[in-house]
Protein backbone atom coordinates (compact mmCIF):
# COMPACT_ATOMS: atom_id res chain seq x y z
CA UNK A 1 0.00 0.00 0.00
CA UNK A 2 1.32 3.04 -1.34
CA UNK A 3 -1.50 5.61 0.17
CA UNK A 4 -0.86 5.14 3.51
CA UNK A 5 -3.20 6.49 6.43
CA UNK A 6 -0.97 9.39 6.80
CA UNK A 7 -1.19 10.43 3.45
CA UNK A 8 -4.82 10.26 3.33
CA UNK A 9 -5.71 12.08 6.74
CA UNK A 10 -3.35 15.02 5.56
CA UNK A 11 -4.72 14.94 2.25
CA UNK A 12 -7.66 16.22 3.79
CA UNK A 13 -5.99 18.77 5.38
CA UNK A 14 -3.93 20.14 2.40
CA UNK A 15 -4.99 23.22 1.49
CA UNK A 16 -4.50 23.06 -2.33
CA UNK A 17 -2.78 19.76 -4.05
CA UNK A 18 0.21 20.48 -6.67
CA UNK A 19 0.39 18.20 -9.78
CA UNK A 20 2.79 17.92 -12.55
CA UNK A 21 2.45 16.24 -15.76
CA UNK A 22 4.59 16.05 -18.43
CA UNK A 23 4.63 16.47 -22.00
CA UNK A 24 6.16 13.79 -24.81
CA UNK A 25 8.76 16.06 -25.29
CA UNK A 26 9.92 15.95 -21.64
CA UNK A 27 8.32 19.51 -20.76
CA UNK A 28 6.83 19.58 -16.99
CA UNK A 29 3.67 21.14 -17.09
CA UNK A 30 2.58 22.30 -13.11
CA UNK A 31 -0.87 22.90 -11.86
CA UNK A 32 -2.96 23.27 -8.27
CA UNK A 33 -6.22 21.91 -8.22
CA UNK A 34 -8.37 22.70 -4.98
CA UNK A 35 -8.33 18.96 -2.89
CA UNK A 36 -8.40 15.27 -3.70
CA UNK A 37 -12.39 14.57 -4.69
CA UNK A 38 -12.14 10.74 -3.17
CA UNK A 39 -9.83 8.25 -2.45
CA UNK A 40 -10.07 4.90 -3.91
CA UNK A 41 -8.83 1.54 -3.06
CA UNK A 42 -5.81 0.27 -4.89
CA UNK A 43 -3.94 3.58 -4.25
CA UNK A 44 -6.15 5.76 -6.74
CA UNK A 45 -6.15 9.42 -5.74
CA UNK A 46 -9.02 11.13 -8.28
CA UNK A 47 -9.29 14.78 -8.85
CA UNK A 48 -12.27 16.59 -10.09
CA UNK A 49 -11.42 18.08 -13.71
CA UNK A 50 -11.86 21.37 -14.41
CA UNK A 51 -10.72 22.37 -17.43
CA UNK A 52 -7.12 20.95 -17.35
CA UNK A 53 -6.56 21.22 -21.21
CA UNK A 54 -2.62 20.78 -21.31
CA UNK A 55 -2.87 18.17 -18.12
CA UNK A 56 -5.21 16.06 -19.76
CA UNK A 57 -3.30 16.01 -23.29
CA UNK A 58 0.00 15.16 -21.05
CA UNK A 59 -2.12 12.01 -19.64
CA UNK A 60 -3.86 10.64 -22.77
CA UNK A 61 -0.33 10.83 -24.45
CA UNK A 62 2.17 9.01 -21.39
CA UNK A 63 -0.14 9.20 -18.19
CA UNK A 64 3.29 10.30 -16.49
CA UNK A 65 2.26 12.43 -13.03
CA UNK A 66 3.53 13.54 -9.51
CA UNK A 67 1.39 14.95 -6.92
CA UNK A 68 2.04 16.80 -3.70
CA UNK A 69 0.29 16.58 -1.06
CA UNK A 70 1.89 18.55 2.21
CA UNK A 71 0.48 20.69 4.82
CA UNK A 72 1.67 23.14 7.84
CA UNK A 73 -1.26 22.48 10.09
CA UNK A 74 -0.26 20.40 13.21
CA UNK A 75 3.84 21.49 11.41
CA UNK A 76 5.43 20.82 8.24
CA UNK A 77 4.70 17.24 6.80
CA UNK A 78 4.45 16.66 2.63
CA UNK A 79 4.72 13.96 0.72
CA UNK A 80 5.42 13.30 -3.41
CA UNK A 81 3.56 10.90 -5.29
CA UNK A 82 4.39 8.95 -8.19
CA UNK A 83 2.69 7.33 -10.88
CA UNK A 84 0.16 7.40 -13.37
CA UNK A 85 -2.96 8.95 -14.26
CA UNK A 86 -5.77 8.64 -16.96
CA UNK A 87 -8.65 10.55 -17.58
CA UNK A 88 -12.47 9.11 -16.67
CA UNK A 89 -14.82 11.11 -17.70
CA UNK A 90 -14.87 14.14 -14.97
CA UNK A 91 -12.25 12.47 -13.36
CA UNK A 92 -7.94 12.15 -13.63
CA UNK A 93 -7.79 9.05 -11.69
CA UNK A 94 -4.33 9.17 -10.48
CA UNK A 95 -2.62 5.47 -9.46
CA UNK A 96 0.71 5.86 -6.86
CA UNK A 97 3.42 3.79 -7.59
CA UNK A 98 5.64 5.72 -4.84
CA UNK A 99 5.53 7.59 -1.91
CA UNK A 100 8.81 9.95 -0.52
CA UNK A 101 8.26 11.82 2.73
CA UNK A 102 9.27 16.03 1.44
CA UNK A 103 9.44 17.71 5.23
């Protein structure tokens, strides 16, 4: 299990959640989105889409994404996510593949 307990009690505490895609010809390509809509089983993070033109191209084309997820309340604690996304409907479903502790 990749999305541990701690990872999912301070995503709910994160006030915004940084993610990074990245283009086929190796460009990074950084957004915030507002939270993490739900939390699935398998280590699936989803995030609601709202617009997300560029992100969404990035995904269809190599599905390659890292997401942030830190917070100050309670101190500094963060953690980046690896793995992969796709798109599903309203939906980037993201799938973490590794966890490193940032703070």
């Amino acid at each position: 299990m990749i999305i541990t307990q701690e990872i999912k009690d301070l995503a709910a505490k994160a006030p915004f959640i940084p993610i990074t895609t990245v283009s086929t010809q190796g460009e990074p390509h950084l957004i915030v989105v507002g939270k993490v809509a739900e939390i699935r089983e398998e280590d699936v993070l989803g995030f609601g889409i709202y617009k997300m033109e560029l992100t969404r191209q990035n995904i269809k084309e190599n599905g390659l994404m890292q997401v942030i997820i830190a917070s100050m309340e309670g101190g500094p604690k963060g953690f980046r996510l690896t793995g992969k996304a796709c798109v599903d409907e309203k939906m980037v479903l993201f799938k973490a593949e590794k966890a490193e502790g940032l703070l």
